[in-house]
N, C-alpha and C. Protein backbone atom coordinates (compact mmCIF):
# COMPACT_ATOMS: atom_id res chain seq x y z
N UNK A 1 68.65 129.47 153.01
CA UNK A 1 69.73 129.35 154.02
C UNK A 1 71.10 129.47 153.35
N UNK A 2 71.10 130.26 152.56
CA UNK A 2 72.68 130.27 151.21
C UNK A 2 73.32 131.91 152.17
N UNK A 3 72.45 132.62 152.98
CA UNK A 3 73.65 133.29 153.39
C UNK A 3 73.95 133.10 154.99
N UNK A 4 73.55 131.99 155.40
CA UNK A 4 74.62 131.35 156.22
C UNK A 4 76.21 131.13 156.22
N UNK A 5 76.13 130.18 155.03
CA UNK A 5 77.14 129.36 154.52
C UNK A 5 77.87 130.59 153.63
N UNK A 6 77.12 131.28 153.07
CA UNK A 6 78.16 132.64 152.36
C UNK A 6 78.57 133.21 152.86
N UNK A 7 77.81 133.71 154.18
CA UNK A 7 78.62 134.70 154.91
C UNK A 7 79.90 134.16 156.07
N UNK A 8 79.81 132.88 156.27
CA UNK A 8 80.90 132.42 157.19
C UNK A 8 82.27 132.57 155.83
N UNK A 9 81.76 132.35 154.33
CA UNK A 9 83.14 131.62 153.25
C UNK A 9 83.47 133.77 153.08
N UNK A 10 82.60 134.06 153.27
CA UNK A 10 83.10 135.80 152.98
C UNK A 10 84.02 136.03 154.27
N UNK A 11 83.47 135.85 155.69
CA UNK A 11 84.25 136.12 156.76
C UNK A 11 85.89 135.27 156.99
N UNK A 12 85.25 134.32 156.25
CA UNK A 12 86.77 133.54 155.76
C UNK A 12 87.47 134.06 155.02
N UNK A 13 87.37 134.77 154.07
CA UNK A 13 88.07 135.34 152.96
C UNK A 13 88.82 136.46 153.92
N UNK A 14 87.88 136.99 154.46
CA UNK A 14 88.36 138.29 154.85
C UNK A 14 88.26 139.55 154.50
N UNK A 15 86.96 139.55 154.19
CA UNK A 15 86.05 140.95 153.46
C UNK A 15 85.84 141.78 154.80
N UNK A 16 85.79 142.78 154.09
CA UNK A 16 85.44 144.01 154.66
C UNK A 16 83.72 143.63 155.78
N UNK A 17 84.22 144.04 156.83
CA UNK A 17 82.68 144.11 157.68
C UNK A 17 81.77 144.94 157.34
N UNK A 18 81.88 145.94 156.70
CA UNK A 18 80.74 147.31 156.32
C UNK A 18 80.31 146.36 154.48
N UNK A 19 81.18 145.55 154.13
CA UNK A 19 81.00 144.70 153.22
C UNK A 19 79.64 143.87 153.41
N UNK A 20 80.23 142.82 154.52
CA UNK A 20 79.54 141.85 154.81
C UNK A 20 77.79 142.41 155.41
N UNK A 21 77.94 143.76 155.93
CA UNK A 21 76.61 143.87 156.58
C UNK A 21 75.58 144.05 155.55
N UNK A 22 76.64 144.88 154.26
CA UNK A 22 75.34 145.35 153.43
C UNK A 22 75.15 144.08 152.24
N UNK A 23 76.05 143.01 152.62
CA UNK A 23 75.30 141.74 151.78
C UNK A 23 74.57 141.19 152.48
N UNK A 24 74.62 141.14 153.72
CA UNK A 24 73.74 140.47 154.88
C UNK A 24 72.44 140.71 154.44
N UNK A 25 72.19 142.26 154.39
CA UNK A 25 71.31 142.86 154.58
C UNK A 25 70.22 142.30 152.62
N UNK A 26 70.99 142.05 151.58
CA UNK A 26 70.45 142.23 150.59
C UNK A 26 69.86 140.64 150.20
N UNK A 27 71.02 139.54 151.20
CA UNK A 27 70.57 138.43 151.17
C UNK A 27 69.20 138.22 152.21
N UNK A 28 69.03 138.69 153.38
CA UNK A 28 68.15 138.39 153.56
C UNK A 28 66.94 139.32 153.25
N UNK A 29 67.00 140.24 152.39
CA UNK A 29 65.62 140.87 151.28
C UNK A 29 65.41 139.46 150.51
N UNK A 30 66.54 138.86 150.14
CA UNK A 30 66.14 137.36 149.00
C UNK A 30 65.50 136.37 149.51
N UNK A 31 66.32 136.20 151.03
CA UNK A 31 65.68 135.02 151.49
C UNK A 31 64.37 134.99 152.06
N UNK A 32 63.73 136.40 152.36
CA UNK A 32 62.19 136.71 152.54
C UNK A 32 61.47 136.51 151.64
């Protein structure tokens, strides 16, 4: 459950959305 909480402190920062999808995407390959 670490890209919950990462992805709200990234959307906080203020990263790029085409950013955030393709970490989305690599955190939850991890979290499977």
């Amino acid at each position: 459950m670490y890209s919950l909480p990462r992805k709200r402190n990234y959307v906080c920062e203020g990263e790029v959305t085409e950013d955030l999808s393709q970490r989305d995407a690599y955190y939850r390959g991890e979290t499977v």
